[in-house]
N, C-alpha and C. Protein backbone atom coordinates (compact mmCIF):
# COMPACT_ATOMS: atom_id res chain seq x y z
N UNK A 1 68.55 32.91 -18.02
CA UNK A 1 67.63 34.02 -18.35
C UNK A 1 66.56 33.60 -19.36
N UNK A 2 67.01 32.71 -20.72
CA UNK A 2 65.80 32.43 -21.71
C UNK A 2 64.89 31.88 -20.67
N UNK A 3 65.55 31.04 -20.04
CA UNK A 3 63.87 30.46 -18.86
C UNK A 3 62.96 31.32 -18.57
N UNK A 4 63.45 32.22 -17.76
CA UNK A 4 62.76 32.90 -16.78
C UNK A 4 61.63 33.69 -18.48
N UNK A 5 62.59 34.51 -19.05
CA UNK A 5 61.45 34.75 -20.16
C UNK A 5 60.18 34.35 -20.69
N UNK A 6 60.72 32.42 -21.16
CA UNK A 6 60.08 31.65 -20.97
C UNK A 6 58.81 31.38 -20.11
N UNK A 7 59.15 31.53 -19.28
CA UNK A 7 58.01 31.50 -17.78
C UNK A 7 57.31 32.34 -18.05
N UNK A 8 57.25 34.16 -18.58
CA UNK A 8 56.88 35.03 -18.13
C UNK A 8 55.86 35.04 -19.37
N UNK A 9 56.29 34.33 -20.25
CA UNK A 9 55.72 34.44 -21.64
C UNK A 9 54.42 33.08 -21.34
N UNK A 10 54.55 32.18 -20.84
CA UNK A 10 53.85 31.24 -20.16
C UNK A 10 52.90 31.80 -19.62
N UNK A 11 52.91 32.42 -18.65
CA UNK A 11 52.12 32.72 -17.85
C UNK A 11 50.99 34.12 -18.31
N UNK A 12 51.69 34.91 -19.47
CA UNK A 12 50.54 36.12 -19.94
C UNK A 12 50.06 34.91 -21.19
N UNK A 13 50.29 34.16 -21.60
CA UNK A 13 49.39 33.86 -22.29
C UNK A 13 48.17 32.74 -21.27
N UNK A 14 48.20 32.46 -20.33
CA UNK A 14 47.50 31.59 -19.75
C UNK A 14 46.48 33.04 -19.27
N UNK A 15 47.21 34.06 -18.71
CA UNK A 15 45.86 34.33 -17.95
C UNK A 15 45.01 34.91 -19.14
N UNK A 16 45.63 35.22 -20.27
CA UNK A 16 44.83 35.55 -21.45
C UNK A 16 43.37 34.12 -21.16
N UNK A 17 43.71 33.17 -21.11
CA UNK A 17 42.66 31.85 -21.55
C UNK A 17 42.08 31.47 -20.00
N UNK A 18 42.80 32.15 -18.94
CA UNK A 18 42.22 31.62 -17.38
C UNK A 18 40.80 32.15 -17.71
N UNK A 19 40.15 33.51 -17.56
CA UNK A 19 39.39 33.65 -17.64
C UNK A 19 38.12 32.71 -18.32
N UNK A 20 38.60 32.32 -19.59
CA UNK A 20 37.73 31.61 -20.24
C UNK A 20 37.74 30.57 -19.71
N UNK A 21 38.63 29.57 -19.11
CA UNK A 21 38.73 28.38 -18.24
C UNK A 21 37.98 27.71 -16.97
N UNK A 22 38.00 29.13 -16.55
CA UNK A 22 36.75 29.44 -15.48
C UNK A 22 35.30 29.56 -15.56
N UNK A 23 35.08 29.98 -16.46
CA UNK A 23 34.16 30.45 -17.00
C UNK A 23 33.67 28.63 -17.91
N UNK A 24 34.60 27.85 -18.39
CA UNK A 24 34.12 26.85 -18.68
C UNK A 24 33.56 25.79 -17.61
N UNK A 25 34.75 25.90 -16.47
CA UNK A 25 34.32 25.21 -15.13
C UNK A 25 32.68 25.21 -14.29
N UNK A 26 32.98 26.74 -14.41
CA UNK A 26 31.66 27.05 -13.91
C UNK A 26 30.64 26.38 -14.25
N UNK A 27 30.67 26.14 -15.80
CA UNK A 27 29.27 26.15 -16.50
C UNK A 27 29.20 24.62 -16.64
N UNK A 28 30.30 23.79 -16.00
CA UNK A 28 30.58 22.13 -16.28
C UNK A 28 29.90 22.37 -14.56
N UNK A 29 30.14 22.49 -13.64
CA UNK A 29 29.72 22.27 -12.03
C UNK A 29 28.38 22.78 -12.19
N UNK A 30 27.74 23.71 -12.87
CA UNK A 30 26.06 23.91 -12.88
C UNK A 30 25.69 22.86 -13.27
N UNK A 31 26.23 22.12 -14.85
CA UNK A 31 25.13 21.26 -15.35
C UNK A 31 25.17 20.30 -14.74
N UNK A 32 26.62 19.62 -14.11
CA UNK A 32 26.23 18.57 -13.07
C UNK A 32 25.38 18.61 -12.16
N UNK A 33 25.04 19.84 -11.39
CA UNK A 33 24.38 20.33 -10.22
C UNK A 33 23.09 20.02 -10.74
N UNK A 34 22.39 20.29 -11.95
CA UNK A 34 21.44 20.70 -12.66
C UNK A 34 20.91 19.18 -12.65
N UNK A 35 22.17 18.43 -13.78
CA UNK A 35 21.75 16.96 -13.80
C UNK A 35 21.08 16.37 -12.22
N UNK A 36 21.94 16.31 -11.80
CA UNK A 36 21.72 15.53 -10.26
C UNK A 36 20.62 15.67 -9.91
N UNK A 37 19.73 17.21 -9.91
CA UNK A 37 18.99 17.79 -9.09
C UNK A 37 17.63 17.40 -10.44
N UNK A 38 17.55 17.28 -11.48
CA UNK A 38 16.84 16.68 -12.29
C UNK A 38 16.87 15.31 -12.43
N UNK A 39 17.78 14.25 -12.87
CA UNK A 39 17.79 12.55 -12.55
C UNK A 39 17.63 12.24 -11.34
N UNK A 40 17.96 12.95 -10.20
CA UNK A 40 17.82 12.65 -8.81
C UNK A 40 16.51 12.60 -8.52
């Protein structure tokens, strides 16, 4: 049972930070896009 707790406690704190994670991704795949399409 501590596992499973464990897990559950895992997982609300991640989607607490998914959002922001995404939100970092995003903005890392524009500037590459950005770079490319400018040095290119």
């Amino acid at each position: 049972m501590p596992q499973n707790k464990d897990r559950y406690a895992f997982w609300t704190k991640y989607k607490r930070f998914a959002s922001t994670e995404i939100l970092l991704y995003v903005i890392m795949i524009v500037g590459i896009i950005l770079g490319i399409i400018i040095f290119g």
